[in-house]
PDB file of N, CA and C in Angstrom:
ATOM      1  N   UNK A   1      20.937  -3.774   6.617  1.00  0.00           N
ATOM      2  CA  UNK A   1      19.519  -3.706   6.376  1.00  0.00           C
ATOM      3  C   UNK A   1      19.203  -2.703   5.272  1.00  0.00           C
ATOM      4  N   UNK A   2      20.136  -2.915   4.507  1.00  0.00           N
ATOM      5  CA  UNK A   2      19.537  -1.690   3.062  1.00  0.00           C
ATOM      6  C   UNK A   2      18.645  -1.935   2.294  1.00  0.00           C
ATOM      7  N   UNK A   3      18.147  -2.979   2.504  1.00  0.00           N
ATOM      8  CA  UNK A   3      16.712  -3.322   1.311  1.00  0.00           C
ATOM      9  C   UNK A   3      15.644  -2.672   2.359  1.00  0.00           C
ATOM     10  N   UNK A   4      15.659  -2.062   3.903  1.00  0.00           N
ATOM     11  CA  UNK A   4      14.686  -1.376   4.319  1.00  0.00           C
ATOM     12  C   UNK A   4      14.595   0.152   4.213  1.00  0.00           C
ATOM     13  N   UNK A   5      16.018   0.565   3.827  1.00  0.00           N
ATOM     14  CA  UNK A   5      16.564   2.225   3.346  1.00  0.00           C
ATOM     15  C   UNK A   5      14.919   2.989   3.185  1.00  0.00           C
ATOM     16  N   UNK A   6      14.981   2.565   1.973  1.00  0.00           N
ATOM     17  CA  UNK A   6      13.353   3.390   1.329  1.00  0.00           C
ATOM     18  C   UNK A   6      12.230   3.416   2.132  1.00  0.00           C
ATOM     19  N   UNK A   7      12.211   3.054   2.994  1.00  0.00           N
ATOM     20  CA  UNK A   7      10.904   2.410   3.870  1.00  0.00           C
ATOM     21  C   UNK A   7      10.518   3.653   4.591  1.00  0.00           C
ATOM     22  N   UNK A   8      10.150   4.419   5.255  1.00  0.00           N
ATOM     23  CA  UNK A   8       9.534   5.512   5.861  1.00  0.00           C
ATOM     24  C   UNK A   8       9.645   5.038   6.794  1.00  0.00           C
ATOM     25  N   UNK A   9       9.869   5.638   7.981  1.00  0.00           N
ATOM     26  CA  UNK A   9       9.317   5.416   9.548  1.00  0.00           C
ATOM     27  C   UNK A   9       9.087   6.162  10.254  1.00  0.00           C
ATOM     28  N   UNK A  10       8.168   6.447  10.622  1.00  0.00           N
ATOM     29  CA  UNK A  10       6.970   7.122  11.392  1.00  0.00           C
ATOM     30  C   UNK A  10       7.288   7.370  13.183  1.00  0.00           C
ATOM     31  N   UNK A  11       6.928   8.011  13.607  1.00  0.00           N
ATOM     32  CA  UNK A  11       7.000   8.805  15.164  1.00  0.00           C
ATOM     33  C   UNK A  11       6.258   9.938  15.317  1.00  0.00           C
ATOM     34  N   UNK A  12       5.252   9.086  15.934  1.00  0.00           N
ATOM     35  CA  UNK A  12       4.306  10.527  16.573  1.00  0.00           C
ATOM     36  C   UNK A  12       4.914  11.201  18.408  1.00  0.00           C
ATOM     37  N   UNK A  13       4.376  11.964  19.074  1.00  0.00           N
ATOM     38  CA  UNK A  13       4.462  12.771  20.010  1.00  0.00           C
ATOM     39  C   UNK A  13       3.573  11.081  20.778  1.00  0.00           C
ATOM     40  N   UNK A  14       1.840  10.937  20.175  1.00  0.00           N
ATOM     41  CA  UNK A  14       1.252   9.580  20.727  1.00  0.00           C
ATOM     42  C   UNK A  14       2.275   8.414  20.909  1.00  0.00           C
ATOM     43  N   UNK A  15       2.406   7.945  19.854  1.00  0.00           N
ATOM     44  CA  UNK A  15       3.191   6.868  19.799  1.00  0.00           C
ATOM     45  C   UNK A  15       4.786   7.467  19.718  1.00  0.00           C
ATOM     46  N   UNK A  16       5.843   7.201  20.651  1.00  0.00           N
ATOM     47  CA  UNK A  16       7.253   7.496  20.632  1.00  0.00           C
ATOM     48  C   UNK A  16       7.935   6.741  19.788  1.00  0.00           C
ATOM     49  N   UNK A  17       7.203   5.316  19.910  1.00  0.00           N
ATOM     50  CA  UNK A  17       8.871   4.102  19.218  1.00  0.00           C
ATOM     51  C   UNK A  17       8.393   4.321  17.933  1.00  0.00           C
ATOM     52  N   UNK A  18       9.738   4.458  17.382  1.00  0.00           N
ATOM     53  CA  UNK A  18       9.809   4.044  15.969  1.00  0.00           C
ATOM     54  C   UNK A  18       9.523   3.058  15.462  1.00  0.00           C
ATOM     55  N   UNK A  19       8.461   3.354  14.178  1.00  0.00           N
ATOM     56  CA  UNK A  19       8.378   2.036  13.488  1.00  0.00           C
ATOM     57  C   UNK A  19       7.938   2.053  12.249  1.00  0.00           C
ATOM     58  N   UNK A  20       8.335   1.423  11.397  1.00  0.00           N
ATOM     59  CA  UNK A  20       8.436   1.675   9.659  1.00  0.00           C
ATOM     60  C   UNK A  20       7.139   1.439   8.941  1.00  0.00           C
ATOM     61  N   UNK A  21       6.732   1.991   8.285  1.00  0.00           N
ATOM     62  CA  UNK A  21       4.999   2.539   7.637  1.00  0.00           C
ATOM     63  C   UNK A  21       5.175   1.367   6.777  1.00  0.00           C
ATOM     64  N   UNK A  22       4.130   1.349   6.961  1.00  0.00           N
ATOM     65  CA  UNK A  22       3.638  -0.071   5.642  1.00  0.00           C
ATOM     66  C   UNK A  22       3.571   0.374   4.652  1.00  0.00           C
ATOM     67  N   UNK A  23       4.154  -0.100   3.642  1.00  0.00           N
ATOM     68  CA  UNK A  23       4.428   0.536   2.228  1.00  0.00           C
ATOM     69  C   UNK A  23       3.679  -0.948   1.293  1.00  0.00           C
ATOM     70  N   UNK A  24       2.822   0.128   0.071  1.00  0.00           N
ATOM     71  CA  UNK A  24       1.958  -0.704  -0.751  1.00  0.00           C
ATOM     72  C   UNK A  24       3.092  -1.284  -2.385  1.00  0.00           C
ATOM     73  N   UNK A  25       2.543  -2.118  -2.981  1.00  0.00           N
ATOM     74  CA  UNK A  25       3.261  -2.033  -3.909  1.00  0.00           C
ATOM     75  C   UNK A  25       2.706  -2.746  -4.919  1.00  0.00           C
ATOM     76  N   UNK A  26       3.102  -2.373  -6.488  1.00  0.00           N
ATOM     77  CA  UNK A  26       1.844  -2.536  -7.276  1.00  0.00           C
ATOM     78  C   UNK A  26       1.738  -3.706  -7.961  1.00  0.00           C
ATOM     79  N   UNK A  27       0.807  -4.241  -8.140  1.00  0.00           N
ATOM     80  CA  UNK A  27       1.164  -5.151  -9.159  1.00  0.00           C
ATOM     81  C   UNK A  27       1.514  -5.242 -10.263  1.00  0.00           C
ATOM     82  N   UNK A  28       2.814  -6.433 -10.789  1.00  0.00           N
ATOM     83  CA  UNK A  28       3.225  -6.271 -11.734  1.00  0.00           C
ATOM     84  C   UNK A  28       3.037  -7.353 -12.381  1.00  0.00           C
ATOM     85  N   UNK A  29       1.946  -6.667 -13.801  1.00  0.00           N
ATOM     86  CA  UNK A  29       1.277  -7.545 -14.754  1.00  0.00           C
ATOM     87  C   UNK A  29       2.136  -8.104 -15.573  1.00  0.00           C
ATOM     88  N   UNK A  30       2.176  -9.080 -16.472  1.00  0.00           N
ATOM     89  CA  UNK A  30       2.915  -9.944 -17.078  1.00  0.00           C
ATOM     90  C   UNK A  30       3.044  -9.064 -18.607  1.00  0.00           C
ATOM     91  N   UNK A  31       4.055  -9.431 -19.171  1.00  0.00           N
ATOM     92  CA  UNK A  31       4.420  -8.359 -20.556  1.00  0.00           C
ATOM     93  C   UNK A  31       4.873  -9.088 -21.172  1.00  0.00           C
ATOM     94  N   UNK A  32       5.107  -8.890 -22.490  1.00  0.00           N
ATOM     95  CA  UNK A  32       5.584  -9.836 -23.484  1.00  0.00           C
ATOM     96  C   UNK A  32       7.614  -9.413 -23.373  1.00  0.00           C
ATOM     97  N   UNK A  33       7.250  -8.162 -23.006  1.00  0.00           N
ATOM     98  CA  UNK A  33       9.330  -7.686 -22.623  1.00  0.00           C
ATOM     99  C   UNK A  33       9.942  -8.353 -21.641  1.00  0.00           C
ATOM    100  N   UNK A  34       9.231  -8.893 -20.580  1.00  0.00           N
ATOM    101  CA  UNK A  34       9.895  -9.572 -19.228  1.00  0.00           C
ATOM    102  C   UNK A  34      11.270 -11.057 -19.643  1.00  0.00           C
ATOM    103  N   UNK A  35      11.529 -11.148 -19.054  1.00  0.00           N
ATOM    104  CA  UNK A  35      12.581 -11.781 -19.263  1.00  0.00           C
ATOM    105  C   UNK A  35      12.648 -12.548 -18.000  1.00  0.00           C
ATOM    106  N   UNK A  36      12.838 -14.088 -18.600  1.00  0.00           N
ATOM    107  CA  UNK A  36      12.463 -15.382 -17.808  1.00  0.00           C
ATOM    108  C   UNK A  36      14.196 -16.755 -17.318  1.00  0.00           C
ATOM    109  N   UNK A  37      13.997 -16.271 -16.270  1.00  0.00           N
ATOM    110  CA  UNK A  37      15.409 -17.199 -16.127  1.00  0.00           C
ATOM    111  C   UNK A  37      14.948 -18.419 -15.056  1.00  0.00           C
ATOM    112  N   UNK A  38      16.124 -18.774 -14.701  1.00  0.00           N
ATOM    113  CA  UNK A  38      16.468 -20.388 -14.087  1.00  0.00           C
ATOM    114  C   UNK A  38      17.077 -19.886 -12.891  1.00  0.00           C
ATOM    115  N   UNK A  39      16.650 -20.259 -11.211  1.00  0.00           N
ATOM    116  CA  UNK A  39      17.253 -19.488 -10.680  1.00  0.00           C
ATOM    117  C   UNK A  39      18.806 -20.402 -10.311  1.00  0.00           C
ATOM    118  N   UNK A  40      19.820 -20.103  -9.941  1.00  0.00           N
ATOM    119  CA  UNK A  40      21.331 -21.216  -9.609  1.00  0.00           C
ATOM    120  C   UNK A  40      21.626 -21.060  -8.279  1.00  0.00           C
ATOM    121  N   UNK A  41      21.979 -21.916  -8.140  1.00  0.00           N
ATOM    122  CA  UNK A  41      22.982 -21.639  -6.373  1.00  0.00           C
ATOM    123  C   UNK A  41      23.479 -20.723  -6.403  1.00  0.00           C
ATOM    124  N   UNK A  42      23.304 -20.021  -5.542  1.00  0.00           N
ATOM    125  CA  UNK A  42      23.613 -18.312  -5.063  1.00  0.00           C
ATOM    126  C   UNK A  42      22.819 -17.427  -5.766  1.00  0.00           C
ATOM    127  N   UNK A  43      21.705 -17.451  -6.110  1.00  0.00           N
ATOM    128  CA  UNK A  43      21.043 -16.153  -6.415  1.00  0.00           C
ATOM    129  C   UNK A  43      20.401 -15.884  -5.612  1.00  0.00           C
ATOM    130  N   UNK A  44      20.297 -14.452  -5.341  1.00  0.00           N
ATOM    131  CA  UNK A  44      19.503 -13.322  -4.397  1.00  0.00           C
ATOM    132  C   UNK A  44      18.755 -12.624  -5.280  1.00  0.00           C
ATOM    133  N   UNK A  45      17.277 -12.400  -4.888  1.00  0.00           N
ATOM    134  CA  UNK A  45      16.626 -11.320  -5.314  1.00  0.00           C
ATOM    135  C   UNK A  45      17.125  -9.819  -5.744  1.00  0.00           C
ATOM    136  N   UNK A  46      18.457  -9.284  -4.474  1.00  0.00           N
ATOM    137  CA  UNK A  46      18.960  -8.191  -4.515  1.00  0.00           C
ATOM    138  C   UNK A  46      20.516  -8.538  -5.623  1.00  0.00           C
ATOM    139  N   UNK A  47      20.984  -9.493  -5.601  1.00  0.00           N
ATOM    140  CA  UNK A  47      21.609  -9.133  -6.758  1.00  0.00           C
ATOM    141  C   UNK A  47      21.047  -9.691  -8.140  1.00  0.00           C
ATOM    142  N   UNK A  48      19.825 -10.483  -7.909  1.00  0.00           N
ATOM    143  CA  UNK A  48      19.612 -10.144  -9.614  1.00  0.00           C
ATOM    144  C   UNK A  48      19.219  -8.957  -9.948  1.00  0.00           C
ATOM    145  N   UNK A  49      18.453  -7.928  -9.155  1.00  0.00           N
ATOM    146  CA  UNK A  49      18.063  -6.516  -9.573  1.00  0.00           C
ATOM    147  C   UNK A  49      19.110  -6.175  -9.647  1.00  0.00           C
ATOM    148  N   UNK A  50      20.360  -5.706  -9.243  1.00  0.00           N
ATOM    149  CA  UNK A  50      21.874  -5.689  -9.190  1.00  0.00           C
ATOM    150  C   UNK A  50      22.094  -5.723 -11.116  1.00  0.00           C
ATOM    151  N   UNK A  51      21.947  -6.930 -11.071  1.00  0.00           N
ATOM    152  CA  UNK A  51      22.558  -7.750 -12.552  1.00  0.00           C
ATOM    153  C   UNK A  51      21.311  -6.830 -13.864  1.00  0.00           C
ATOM    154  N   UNK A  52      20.288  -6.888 -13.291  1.00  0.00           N
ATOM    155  CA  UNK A  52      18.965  -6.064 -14.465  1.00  0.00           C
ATOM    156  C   UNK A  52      19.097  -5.106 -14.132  1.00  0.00           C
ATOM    157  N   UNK A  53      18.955  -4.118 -13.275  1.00  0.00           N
ATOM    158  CA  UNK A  53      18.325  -2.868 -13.217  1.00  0.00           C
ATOM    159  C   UNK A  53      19.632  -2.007 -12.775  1.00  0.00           C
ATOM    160  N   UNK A  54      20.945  -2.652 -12.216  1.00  0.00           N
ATOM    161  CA  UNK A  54      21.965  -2.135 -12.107  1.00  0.00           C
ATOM    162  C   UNK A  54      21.634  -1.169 -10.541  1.00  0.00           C
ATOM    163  N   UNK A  55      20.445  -1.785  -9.700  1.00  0.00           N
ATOM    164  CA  UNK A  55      20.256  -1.157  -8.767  1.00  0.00           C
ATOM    165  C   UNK A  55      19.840  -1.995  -7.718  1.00  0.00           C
ATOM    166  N   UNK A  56      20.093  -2.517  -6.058  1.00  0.00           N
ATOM    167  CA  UNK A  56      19.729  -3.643  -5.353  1.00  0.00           C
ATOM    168  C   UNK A  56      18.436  -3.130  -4.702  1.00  0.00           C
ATOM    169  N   UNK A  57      17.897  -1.884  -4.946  1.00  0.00           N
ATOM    170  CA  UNK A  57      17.010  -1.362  -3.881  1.00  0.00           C
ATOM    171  C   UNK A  57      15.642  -1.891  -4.399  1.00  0.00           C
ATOM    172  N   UNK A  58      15.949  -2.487  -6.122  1.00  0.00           N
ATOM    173  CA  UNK A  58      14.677  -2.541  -6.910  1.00  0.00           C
ATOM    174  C   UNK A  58      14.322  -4.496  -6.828  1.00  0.00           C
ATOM    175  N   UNK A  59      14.862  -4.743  -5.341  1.00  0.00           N
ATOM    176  CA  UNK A  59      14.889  -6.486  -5.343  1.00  0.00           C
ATOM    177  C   UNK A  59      13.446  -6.867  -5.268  1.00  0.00           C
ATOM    178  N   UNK A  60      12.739  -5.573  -4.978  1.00  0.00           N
ATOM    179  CA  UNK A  60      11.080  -5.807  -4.440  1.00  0.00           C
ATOM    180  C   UNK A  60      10.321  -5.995  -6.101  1.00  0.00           C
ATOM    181  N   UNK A  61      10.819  -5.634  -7.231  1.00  0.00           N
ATOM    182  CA  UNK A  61      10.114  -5.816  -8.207  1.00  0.00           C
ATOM    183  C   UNK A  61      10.284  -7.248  -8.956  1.00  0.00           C
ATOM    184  N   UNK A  62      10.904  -7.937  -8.301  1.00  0.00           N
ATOM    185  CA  UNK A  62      10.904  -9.198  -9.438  1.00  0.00           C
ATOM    186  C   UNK A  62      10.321 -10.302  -7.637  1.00  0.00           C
ATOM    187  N   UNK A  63      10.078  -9.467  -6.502  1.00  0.00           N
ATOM    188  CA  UNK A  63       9.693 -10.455  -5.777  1.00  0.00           C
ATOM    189  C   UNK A  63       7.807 -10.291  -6.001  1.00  0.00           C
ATOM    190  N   UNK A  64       7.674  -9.410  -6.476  1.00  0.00           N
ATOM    191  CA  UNK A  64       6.299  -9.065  -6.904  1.00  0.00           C
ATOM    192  C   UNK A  64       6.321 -10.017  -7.572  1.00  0.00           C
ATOM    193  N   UNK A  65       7.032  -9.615  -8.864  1.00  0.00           N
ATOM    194  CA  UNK A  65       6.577 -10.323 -10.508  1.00  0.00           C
ATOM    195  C   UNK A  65       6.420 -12.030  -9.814  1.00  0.00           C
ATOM    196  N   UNK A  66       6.735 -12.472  -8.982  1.00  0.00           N
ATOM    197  CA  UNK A  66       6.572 -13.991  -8.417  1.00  0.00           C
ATOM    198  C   UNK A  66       6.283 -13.708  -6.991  1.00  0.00           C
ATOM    199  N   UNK A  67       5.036 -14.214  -6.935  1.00  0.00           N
ATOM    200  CA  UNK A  67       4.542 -14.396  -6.105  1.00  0.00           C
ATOM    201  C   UNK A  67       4.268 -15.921  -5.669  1.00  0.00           C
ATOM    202  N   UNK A  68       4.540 -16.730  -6.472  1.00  0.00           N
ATOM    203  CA  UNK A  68       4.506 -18.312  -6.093  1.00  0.00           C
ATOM    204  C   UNK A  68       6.096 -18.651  -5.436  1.00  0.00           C
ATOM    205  N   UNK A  69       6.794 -17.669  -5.492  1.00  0.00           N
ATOM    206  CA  UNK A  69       8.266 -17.637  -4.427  1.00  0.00           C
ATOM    207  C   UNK A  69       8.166 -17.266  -3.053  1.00  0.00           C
ATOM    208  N   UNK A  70       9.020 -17.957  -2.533  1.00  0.00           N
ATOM    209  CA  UNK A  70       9.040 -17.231  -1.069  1.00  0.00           C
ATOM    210  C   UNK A  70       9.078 -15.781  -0.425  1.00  0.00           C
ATOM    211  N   UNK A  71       8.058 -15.398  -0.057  1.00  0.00           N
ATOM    212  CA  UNK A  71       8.052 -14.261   0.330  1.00  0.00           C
ATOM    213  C   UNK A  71       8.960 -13.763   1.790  1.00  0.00           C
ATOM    214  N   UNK A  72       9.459 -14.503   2.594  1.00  0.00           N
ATOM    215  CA  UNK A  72       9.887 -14.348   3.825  1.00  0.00           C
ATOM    216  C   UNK A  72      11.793 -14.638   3.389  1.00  0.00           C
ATOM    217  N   UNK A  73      11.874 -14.478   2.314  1.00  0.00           N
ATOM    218  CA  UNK A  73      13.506 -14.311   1.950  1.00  0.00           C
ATOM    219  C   UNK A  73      14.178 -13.551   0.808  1.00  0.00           C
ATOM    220  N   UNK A  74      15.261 -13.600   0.709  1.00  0.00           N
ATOM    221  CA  UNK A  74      16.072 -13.156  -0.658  1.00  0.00           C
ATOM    222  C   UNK A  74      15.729 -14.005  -1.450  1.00  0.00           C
ATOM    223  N   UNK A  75      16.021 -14.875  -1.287  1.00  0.00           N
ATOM    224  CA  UNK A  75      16.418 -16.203  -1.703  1.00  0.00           C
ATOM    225  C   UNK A  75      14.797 -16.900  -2.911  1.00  0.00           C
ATOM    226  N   UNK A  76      15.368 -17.044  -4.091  1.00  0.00           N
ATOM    227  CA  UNK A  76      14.550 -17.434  -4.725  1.00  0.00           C
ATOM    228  C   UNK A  76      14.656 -19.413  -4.588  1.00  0.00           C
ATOM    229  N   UNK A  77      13.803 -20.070  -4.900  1.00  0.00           N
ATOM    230  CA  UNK A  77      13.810 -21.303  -4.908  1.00  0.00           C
ATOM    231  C   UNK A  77      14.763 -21.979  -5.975  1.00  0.00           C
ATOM    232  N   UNK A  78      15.850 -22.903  -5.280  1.00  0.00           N
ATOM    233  CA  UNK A  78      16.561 -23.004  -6.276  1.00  0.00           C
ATOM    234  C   UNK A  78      15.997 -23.851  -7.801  1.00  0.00           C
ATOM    235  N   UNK A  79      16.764 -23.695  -9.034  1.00  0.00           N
ATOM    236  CA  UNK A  79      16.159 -23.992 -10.125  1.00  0.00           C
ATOM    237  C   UNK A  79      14.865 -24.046 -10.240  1.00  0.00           C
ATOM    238  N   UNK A  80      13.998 -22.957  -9.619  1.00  0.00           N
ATOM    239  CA  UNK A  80      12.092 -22.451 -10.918  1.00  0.00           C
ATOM    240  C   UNK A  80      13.000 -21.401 -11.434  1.00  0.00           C
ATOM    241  N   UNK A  81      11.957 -21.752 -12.304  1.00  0.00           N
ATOM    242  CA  UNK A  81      12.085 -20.446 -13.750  1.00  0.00           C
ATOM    243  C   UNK A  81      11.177 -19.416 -12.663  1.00  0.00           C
ATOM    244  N   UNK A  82      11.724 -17.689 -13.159  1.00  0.00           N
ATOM    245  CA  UNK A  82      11.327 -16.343 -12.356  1.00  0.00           C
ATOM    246  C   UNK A  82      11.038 -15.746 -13.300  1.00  0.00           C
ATOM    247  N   UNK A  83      10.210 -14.896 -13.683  1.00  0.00           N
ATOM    248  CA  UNK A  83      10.293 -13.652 -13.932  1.00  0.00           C
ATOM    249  C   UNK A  83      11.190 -12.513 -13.706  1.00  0.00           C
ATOM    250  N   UNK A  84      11.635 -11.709 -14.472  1.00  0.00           N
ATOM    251  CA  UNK A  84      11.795 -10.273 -14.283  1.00  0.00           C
ATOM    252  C   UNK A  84      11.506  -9.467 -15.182  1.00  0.00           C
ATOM    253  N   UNK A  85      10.971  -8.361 -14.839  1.00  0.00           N
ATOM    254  CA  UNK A  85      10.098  -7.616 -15.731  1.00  0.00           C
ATOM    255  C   UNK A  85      11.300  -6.539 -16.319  1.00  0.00           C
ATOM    256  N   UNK A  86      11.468  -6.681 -17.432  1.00  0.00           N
ATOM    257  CA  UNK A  86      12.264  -5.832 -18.310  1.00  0.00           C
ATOM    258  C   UNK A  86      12.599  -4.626 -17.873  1.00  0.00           C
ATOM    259  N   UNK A  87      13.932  -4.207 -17.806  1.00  0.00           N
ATOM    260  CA  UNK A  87      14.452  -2.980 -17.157  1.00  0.00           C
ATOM    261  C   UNK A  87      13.351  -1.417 -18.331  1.00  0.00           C
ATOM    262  N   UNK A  88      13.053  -1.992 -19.565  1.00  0.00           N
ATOM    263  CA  UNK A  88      12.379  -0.689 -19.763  1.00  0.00           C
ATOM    264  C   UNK A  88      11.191  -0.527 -18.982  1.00  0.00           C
ATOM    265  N   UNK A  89      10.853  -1.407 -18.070  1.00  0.00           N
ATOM    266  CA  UNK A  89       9.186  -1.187 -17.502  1.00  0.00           C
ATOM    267  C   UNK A  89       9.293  -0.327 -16.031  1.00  0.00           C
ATOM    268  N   UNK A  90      10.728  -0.498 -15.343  1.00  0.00           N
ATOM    269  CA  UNK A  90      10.832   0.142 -14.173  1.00  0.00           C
ATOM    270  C   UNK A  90      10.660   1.266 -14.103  1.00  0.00           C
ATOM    271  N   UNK A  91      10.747   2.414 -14.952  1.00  0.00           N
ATOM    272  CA  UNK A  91      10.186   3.854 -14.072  1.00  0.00           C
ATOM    273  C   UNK A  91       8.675   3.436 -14.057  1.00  0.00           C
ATOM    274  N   UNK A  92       7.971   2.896 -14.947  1.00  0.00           N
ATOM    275  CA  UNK A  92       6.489   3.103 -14.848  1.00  0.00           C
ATOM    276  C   UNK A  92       6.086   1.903 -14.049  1.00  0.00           C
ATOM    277  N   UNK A  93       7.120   0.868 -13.090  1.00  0.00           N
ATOM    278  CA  UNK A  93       6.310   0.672 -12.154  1.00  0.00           C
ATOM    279  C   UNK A  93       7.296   1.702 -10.861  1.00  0.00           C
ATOM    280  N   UNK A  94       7.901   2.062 -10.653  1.00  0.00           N
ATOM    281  CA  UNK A  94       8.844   3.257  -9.610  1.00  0.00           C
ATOM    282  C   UNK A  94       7.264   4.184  -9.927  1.00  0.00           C
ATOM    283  N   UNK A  95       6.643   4.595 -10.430  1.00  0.00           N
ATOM    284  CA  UNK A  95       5.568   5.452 -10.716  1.00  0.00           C
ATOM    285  C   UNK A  95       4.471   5.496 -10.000  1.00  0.00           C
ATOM    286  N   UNK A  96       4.179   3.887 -10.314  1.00  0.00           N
ATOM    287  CA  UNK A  96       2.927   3.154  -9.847  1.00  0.00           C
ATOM    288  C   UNK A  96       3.140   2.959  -7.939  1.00  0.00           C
ATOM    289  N   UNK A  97       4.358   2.609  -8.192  1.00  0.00           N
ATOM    290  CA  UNK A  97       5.019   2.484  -6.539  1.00  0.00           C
ATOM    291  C   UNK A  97       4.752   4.275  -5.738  1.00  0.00           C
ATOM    292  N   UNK A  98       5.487   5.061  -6.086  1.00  0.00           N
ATOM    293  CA  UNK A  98       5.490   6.118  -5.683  1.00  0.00           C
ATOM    294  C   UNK A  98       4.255   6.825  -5.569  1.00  0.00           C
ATOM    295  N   UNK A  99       2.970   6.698  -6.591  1.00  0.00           N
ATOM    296  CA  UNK A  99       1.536   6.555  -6.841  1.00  0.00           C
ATOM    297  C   UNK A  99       0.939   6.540  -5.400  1.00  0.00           C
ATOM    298  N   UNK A 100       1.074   4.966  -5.092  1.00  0.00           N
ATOM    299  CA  UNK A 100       0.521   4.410  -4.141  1.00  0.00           C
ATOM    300  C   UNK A 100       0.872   4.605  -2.747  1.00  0.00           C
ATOM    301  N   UNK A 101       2.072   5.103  -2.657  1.00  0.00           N
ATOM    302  CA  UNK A 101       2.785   5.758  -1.219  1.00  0.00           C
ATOM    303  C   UNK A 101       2.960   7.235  -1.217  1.00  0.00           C
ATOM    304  N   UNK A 102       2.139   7.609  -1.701  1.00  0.00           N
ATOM    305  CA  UNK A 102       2.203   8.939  -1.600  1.00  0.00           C
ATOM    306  C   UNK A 102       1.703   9.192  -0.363  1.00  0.00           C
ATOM    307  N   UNK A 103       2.108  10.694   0.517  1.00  0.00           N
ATOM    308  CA  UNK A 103       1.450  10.563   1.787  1.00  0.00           C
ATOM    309  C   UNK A 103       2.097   9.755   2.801  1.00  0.00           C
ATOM    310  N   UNK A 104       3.067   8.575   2.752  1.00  0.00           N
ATOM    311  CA  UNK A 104       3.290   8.230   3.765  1.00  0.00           C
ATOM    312  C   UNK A 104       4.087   8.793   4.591  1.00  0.00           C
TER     313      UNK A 104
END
């Protein structure tokens, strides 16, 4: 379960059970740098961030950048064209992300 690593989880003294904070995340507007592929048999969200960003934790930014994909998997739909938003744009959305969860 390492794509939940980053996730916060919360325990009050009120509430005992553990359970992981809802985390916001930003939208990611369309750029002329993004870079547009074809998805193939066997691609995962977590290893195409893997393959771009050289990091699997960042699988949540290209499930943003598509939102007409399945949200309830890795798994992109086989052969649509995806988005991924150009590895120079990730600290300034890691920014926008960190921005918005501040406090949790």
């Amino acid at each position: 379960m390492a794509r939940y690593s980053n996730i916060p989880i919360t325990q009050t003294v009120e509430i005992p059970q553990r359970r992981y904070t809802t985390v916001k995340y930003p939208e990611i507007i369309l750029d002329f740098s993004d870079i547009y592929v074809y998805t193939t048999r066997g691609d995962r969200y977590d290893t195409l961030a893997l393959t771009y960003y050289g990091d699997v934790s960042l699988w949540w930014v290209i499930t943003r950048a598509n939102p007409t994909q399945p949200t309830d998997s890795l798994i992109p739909n086989y052969g649509d064209q995806i988005r991924i938003p150009s590895p120079q744009r990730i600290p300034n959305i890691l920014s926008q992300y960190d921005s918005l969860n501040r406090g949790i």
